[in-house]
N, C-alpha and C. Protein backbone atom coordinates (compact mmCIF):
# COMPACT_ATOMS: atom_id res chain seq x y z
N UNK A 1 89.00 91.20 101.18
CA UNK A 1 88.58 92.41 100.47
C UNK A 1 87.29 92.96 101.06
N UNK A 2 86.46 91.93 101.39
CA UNK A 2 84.59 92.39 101.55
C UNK A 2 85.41 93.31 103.51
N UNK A 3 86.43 92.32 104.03
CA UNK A 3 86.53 92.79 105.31
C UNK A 3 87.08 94.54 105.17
N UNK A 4 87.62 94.33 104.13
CA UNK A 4 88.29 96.21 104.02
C UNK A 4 87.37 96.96 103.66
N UNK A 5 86.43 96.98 102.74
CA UNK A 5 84.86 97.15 102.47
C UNK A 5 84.35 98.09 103.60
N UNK A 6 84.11 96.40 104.36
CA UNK A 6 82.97 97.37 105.74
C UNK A 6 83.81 97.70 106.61
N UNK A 7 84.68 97.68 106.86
CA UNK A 7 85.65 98.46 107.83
C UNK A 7 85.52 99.69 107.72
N UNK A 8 85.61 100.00 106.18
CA UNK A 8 86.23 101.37 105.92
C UNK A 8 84.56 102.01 105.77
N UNK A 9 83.57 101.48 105.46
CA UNK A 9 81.87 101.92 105.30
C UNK A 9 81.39 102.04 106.67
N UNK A 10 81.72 101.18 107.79
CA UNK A 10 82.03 101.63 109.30
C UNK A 10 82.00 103.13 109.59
N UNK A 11 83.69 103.36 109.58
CA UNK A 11 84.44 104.44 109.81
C UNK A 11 83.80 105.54 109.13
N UNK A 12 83.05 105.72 107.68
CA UNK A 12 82.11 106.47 107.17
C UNK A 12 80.85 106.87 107.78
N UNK A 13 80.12 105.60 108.24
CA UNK A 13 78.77 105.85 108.63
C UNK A 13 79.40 106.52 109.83
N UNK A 14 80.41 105.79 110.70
CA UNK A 14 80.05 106.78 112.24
C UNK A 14 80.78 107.72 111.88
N UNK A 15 81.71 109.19 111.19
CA UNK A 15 81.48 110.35 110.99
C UNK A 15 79.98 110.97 110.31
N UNK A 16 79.27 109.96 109.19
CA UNK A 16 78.18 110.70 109.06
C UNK A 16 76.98 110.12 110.17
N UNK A 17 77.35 109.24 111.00
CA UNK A 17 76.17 109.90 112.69
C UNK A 17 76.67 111.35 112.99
N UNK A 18 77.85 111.52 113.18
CA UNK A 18 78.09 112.62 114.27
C UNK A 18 77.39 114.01 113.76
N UNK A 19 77.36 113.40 112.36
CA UNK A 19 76.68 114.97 111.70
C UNK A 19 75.29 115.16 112.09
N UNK A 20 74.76 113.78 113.30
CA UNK A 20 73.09 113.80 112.64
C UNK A 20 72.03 113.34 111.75
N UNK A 21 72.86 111.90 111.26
CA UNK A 21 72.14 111.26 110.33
C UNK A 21 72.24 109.44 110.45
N UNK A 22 70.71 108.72 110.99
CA UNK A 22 71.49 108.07 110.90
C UNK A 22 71.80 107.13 110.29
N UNK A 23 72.27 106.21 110.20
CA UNK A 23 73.41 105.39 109.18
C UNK A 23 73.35 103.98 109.60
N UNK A 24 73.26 103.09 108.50
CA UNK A 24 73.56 101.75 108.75
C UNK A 24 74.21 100.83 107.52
N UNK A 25 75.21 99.99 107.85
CA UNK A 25 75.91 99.55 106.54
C UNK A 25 75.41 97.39 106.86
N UNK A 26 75.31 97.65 105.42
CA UNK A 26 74.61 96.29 104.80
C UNK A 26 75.22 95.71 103.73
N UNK A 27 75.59 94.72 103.67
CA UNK A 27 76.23 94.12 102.75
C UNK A 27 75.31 93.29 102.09
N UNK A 28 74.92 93.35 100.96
CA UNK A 28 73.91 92.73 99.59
C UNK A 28 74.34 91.91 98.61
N UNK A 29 73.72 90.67 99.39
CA UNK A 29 74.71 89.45 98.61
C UNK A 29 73.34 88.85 97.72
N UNK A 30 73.77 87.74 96.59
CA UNK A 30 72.57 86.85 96.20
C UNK A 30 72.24 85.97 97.48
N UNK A 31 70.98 85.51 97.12
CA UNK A 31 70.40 84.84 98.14
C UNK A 31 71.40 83.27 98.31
N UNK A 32 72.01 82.53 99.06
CA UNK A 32 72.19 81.52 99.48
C UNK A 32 74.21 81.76 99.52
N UNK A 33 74.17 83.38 98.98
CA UNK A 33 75.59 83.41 98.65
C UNK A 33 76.32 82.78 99.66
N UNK A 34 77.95 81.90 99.51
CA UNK A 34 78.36 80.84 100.33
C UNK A 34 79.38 81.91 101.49
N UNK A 35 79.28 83.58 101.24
CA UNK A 35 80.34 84.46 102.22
C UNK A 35 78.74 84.68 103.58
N UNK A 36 77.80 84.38 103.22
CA UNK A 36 76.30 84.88 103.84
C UNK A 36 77.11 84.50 105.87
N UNK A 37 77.14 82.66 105.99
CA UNK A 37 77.50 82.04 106.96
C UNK A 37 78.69 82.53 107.74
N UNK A 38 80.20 83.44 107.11
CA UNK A 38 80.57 83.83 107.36
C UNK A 38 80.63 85.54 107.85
N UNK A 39 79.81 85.93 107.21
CA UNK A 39 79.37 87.47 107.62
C UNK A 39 78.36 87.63 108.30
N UNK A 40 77.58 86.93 108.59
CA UNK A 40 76.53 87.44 108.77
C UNK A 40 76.09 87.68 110.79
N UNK A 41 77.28 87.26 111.12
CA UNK A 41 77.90 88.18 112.62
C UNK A 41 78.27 88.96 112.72
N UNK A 42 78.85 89.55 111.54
CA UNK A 42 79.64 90.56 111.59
C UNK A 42 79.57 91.76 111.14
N UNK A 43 78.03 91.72 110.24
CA UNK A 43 77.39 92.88 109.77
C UNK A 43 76.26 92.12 109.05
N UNK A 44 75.66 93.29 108.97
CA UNK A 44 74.24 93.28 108.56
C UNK A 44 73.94 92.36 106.80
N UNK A 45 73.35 91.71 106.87
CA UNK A 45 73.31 90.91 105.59
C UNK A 45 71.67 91.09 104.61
N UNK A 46 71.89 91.46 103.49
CA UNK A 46 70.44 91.74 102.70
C UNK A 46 70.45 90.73 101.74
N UNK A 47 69.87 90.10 101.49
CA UNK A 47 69.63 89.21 100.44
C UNK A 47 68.90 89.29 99.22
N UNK A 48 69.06 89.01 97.99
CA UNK A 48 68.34 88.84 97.13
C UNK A 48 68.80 88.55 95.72
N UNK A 49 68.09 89.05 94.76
CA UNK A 49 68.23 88.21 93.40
C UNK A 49 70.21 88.78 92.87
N UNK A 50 70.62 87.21 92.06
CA UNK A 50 71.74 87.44 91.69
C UNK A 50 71.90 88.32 90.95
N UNK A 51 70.96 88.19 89.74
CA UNK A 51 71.27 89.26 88.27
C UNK A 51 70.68 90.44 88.48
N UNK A 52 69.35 90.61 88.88
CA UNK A 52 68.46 91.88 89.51
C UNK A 52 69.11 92.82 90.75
N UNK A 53 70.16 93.24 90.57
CA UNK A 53 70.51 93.69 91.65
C UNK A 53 69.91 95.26 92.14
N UNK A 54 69.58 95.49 91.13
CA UNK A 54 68.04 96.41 91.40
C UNK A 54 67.42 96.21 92.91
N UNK A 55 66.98 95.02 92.49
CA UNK A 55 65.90 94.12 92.96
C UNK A 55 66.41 94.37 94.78
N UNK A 56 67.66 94.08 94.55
CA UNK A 56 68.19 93.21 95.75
C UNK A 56 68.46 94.82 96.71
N UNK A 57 68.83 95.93 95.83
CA UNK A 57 69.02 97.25 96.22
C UNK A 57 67.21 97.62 97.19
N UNK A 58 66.43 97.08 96.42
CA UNK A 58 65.02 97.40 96.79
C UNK A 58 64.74 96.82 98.23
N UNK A 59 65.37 95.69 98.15
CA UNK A 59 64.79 94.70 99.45
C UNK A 59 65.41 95.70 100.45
N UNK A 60 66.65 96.37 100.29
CA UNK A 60 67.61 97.02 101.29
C UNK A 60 66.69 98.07 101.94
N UNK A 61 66.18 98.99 100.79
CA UNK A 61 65.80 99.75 101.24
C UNK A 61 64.50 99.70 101.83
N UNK A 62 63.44 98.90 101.78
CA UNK A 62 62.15 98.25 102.11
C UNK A 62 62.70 98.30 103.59
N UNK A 63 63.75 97.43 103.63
CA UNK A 63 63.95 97.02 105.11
C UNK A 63 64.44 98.02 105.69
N UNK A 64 65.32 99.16 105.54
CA UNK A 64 65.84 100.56 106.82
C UNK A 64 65.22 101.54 106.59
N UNK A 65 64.16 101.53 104.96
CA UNK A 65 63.68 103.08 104.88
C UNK A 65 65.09 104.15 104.29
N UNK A 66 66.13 104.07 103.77
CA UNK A 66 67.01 105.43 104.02
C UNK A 66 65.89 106.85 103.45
N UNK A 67 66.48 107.75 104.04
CA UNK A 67 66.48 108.84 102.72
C UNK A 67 67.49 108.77 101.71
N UNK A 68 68.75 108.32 101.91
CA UNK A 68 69.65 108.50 100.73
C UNK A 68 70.47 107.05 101.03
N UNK A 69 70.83 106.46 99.92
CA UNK A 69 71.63 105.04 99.62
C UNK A 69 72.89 105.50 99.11
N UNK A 70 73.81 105.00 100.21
CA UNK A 70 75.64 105.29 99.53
C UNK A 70 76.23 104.04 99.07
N UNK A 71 76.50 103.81 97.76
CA UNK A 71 76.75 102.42 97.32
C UNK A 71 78.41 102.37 97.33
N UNK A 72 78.49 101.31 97.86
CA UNK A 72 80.06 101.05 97.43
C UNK A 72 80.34 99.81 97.15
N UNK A 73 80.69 99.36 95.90
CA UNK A 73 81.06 98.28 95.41
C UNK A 73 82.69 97.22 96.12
N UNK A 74 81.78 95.89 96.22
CA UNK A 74 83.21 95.00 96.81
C UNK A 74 84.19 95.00 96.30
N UNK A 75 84.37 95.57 95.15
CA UNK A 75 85.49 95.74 94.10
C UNK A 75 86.46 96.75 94.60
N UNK A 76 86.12 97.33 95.81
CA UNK A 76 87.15 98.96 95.47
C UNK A 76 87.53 98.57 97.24
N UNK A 77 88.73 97.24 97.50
CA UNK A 77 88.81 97.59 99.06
C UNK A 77 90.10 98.34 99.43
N UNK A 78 90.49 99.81 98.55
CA UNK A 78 91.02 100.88 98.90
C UNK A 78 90.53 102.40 99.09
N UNK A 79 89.36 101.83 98.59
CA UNK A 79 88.73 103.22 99.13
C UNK A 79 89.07 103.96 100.17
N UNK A 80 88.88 104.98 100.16
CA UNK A 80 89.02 106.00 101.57
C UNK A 80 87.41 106.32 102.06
N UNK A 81 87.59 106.12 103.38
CA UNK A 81 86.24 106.84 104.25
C UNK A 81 86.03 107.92 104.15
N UNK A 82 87.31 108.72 104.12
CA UNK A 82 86.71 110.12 104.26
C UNK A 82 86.16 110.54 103.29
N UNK A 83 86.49 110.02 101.74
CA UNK A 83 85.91 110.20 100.30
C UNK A 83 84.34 110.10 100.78
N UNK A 84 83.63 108.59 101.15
CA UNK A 84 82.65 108.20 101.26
C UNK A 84 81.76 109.26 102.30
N UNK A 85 82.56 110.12 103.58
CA UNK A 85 81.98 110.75 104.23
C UNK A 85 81.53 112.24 103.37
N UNK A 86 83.03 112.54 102.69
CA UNK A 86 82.63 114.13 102.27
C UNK A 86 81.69 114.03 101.15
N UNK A 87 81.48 112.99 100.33
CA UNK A 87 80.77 112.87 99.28
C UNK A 87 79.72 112.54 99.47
N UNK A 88 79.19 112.08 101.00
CA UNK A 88 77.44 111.87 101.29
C UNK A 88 77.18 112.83 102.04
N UNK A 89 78.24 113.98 102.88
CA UNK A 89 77.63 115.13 103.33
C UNK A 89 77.40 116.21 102.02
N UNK A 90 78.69 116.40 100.89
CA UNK A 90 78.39 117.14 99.95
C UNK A 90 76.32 116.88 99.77
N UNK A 91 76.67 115.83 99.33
CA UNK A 91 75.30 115.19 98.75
C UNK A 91 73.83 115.66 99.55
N UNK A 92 74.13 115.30 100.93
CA UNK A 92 72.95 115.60 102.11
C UNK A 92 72.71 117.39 101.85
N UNK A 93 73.66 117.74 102.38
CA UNK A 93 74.04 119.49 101.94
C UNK A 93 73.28 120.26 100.86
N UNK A 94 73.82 119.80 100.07
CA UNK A 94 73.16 120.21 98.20
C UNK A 94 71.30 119.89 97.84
N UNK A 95 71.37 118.65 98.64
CA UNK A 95 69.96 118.11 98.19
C UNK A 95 70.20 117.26 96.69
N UNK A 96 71.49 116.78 96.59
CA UNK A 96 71.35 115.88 94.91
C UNK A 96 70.74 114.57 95.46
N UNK A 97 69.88 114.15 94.03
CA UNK A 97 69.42 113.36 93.85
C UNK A 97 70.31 111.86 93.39
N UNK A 98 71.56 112.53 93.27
CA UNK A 98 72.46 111.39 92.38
C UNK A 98 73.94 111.78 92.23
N UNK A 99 74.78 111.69 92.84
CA UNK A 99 76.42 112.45 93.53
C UNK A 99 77.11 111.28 93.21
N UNK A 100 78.00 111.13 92.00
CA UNK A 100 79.12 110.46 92.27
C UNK A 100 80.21 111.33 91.40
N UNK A 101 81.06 109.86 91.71
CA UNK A 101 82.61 110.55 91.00
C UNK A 101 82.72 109.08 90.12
N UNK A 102 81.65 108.55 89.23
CA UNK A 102 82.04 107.68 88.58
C UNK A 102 81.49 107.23 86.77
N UNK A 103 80.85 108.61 86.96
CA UNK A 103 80.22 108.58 85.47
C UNK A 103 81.55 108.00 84.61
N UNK A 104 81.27 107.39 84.05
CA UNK A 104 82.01 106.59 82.60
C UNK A 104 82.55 108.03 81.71
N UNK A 105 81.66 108.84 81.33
CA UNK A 105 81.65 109.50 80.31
C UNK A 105 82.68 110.51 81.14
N UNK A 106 83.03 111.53 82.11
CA UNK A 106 83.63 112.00 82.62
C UNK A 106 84.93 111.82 83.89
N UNK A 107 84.43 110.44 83.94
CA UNK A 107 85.46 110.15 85.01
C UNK A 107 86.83 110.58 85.43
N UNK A 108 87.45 111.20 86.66
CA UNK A 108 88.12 111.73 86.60
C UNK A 108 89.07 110.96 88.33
N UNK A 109 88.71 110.16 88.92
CA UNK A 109 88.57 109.30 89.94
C UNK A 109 89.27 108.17 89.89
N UNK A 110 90.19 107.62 90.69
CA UNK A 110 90.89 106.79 90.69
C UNK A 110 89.83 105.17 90.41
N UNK A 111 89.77 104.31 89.20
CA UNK A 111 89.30 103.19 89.24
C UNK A 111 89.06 102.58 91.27
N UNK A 112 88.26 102.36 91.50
CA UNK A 112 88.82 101.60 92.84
C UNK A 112 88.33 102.26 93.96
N UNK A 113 87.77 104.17 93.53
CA UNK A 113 87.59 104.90 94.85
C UNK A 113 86.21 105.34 94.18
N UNK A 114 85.07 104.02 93.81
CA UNK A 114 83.59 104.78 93.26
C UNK A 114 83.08 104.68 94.62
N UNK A 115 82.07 105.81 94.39
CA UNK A 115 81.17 106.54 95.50
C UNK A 115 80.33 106.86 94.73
N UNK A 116 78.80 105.96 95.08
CA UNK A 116 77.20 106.67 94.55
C UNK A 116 76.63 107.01 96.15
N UNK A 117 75.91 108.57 95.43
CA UNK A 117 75.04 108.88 96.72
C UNK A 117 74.14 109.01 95.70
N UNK A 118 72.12 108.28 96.27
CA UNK A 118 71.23 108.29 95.80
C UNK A 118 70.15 108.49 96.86
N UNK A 119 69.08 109.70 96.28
CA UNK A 119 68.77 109.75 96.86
C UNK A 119 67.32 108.90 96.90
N UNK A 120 66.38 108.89 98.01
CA UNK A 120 65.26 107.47 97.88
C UNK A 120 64.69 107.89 96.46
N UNK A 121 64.21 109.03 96.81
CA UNK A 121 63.17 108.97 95.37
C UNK A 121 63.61 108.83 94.07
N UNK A 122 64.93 109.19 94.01
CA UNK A 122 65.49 109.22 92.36
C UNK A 122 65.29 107.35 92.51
N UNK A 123 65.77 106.99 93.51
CA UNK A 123 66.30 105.35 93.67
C UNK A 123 65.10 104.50 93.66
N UNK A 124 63.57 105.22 94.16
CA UNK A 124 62.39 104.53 93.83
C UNK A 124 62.08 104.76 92.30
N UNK A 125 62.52 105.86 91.80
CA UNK A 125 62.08 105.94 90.37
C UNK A 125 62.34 105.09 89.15
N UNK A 126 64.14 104.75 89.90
CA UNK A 126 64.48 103.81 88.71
C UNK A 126 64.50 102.38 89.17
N UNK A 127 63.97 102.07 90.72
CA UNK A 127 63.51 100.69 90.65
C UNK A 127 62.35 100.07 89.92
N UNK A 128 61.59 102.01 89.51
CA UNK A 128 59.71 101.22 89.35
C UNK A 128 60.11 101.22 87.45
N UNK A 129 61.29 101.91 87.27
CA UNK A 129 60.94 102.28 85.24
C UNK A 129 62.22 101.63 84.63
N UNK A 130 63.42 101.11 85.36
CA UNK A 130 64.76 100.48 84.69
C UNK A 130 64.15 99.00 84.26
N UNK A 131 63.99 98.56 83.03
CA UNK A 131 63.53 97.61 82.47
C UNK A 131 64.59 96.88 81.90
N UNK A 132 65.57 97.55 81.44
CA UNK A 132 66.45 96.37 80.70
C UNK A 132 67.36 95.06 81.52
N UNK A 133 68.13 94.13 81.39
CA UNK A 133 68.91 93.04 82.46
C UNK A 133 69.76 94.28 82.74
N UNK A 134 70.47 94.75 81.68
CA UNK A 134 71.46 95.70 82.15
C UNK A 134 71.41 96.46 83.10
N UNK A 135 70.47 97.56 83.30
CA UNK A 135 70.02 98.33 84.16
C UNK A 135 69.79 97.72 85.02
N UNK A 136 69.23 96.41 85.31
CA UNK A 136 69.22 96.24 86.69
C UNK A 136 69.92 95.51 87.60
N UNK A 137 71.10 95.17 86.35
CA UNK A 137 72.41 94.81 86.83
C UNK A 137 73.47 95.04 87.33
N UNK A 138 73.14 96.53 87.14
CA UNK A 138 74.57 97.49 87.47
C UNK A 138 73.43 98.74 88.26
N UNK A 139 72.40 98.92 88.35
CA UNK A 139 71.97 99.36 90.10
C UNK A 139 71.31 101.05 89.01
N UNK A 140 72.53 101.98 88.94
CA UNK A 140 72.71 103.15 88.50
C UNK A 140 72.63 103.80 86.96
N UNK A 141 73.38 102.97 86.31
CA UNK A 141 73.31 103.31 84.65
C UNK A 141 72.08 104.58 84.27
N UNK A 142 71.16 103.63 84.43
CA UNK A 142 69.40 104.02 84.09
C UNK A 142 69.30 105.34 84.73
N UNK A 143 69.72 106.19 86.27
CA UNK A 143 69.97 106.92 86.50
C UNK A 143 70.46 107.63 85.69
N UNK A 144 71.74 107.71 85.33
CA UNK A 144 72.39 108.54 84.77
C UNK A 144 72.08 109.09 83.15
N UNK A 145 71.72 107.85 83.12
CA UNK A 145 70.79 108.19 81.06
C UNK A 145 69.66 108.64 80.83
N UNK A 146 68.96 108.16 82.20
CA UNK A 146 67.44 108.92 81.71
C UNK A 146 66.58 109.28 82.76
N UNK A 147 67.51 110.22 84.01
CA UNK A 147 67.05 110.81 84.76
C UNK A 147 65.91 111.36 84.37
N UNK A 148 64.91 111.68 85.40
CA UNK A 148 63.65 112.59 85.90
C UNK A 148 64.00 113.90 85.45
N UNK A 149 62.74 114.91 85.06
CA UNK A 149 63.59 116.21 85.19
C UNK A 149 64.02 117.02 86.47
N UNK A 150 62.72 116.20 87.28
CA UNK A 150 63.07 117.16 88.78
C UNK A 150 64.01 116.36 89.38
N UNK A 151 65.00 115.45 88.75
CA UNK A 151 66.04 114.81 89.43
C UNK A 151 67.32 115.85 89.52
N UNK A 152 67.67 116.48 90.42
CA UNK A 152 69.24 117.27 90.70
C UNK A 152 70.64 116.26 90.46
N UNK A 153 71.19 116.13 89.47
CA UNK A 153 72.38 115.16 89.80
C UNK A 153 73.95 116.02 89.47
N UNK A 154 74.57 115.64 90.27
CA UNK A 154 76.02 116.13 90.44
C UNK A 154 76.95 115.28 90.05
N UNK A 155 78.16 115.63 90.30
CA UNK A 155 79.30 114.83 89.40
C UNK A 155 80.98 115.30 90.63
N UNK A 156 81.22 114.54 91.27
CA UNK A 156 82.46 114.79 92.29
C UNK A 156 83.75 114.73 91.03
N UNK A 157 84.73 115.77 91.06
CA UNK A 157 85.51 115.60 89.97
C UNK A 157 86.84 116.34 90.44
N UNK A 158 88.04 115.26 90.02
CA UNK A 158 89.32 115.80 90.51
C UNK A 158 89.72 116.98 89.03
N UNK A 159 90.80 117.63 90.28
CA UNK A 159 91.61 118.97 89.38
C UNK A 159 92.19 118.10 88.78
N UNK A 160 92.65 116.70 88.52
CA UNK A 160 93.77 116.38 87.71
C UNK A 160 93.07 114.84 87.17
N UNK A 161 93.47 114.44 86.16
CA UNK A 161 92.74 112.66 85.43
C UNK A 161 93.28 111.85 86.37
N UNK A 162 92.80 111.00 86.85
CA UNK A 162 93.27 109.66 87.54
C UNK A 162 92.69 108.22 87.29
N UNK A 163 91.75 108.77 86.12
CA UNK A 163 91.14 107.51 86.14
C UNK A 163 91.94 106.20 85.45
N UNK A 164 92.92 106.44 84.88
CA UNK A 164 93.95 105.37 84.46
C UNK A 164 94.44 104.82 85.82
N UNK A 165 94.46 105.20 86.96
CA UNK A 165 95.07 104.21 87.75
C UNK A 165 93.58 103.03 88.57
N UNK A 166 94.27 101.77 88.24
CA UNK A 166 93.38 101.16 88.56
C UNK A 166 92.98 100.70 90.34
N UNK A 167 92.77 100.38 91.04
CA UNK A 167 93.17 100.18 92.10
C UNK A 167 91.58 99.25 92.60
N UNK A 168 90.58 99.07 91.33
CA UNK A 168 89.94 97.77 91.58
C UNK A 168 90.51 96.55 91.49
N UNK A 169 89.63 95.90 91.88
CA UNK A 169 89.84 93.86 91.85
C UNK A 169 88.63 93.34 90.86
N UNK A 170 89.22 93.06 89.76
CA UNK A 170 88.65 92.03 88.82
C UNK A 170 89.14 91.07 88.72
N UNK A 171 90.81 90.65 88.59
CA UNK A 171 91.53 89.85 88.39
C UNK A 171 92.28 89.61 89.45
N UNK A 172 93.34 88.13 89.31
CA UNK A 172 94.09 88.12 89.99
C UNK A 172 95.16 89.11 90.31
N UNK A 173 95.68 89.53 88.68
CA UNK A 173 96.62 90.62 89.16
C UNK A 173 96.30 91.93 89.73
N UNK A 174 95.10 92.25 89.52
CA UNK A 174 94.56 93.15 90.17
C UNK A 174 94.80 92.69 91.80
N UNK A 175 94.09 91.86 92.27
CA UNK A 175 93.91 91.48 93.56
C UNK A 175 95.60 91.23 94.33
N UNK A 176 96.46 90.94 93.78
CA UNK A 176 98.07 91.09 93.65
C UNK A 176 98.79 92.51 94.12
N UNK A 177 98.25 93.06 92.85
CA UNK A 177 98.98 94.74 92.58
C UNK A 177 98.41 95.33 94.40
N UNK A 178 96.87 94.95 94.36
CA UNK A 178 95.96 95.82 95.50
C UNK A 178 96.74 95.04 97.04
N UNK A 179 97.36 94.10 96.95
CA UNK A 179 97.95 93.62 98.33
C UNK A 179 98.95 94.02 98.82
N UNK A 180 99.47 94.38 97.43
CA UNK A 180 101.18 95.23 97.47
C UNK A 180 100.94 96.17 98.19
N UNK A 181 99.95 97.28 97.62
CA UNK A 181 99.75 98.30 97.77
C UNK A 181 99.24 98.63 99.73
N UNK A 182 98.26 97.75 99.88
CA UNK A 182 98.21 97.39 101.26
C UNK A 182 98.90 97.03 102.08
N UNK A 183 99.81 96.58 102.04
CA UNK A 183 100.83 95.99 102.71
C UNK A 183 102.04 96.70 102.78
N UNK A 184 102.05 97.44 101.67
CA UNK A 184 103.07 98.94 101.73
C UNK A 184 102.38 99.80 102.73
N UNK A 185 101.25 100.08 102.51
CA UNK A 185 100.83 101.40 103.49
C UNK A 185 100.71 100.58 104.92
N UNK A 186 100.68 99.66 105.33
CA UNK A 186 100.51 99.16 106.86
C UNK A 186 101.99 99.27 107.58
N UNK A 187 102.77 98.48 106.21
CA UNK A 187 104.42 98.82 107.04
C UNK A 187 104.47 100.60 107.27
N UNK A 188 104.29 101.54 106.36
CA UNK A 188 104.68 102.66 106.51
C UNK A 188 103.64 103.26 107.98
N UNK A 189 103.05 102.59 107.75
CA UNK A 189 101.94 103.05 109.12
C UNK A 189 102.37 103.05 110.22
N UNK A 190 103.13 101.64 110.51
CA UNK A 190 103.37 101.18 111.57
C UNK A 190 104.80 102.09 111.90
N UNK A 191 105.85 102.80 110.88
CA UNK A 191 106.55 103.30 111.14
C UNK A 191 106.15 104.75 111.36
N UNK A 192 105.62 105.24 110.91
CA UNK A 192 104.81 107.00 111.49
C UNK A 192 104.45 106.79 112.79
N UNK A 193 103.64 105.84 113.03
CA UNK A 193 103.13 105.37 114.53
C UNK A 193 104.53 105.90 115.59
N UNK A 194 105.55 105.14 115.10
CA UNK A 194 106.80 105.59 115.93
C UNK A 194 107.43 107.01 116.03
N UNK A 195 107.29 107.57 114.74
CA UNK A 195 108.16 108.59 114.38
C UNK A 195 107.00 109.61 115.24
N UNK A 196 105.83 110.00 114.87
CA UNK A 196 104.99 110.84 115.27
C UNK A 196 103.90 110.08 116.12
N UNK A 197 103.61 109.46 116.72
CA UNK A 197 102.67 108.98 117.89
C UNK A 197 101.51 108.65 117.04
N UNK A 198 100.73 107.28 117.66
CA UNK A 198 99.96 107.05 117.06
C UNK A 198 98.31 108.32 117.19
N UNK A 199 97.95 108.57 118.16
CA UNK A 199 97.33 109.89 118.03
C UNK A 199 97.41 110.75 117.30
N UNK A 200 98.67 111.06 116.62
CA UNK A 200 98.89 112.14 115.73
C UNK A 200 98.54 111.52 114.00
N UNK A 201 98.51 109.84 113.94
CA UNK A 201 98.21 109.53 113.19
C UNK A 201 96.62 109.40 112.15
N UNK A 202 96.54 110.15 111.46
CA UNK A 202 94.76 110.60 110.56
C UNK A 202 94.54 109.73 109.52
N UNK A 203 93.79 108.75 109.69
CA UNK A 203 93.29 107.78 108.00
C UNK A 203 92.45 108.89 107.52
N UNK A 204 92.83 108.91 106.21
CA UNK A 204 91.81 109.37 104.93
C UNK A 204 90.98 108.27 104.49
């Protein structure tokens, strides 16, 4: 799952270089986590506190500086890149302080395809004032409830509800349903490849 993750956060960052920005993807584990030994050739590794993931968001940014943090949770390895690309150029574009498609209260986004764009300062604000475990457990919340006033925040939202389809991993059957689903689109892949050339073939 973590390998479909950065594959697909890859394929994101290098369309948003080409725009001119640049980009680096990090995977933010607790400190001693036992995937660390295995990843940590293979992409960039940040470390820090288990429950504070605040905390651990902070160390990230200490260490590259961004102007803007695109979060994508290990939970969602169907995401699409291009989601992750158009939703951090929307974001760069606009100047928001806070761009997703995953508010609770409006959600309209397939479970499985969350995308936060933050920008530093909203993201220094609620590292220095999110006080509760909660808030600094889940990164964003605190954002969304008790934004700044000079904070700009946006909301990515489909013409139609999707948020009933799940297409995270919490469970086994989740992690089941999501293999099916993978393993359907690779066979069909491999047959377009034939029918129309693989060149002609476009991942979303």
């Amino acid at each position: 799952m973590l390998d479909r993750v950065v594959d697909t956060c890859r394929y994101a960052a290098a369309n948003i270089e080409k725009m001119g920005h640049r980009c680096s993807v990090a995977v933010l584990t607790p400190t001693d986590d036992p995937i660390v030994p295995e990843f940590q050739n293979r992409v960039e590794i940040v470390q820090g506190s288990e429950r504070d993931v605040l905390s651990r968001y902070a160390v990230a940014v200490a260490q590259y500086d961004p102007e803007v943090i695109v979060r994508i949770t290990g939970d969602c390895p169907l995401i699409p890149g291009s989601l992750i690309t158009y939703m951090t150029q929307i974001a760069i574009k606009q100047g928001y302080d806070y761009f997703s498609n995953s508010d609770e209260r409006f959600r309209t986004a397939i479970d499985g395809a969350d995308c936060e764009v933050i920008s530093r300062r909203v993201f220094d604000y609620a590292a220095a004032n999110a006080v509760t475990d909660y808030d600094k457990e889940h990164v964003t919340p605190f954002i969304r409830r008790e934004p700044p006033a000079w904070a700009k925040l946006a909301m990515a939202f489909n013409n139609f509800d999707m948020s009933d389809v799940k297409l995270s991993v919490d469970t086994k059957e989740d992690l089941e349903r999501v293999k099916k689903a993978f393993e359907s689109s690779f066979v069909k892949y491999q047959e377009a490849v034939k029918h129309y050339g693989k060149g002609q073939i476009h991942r979303l």
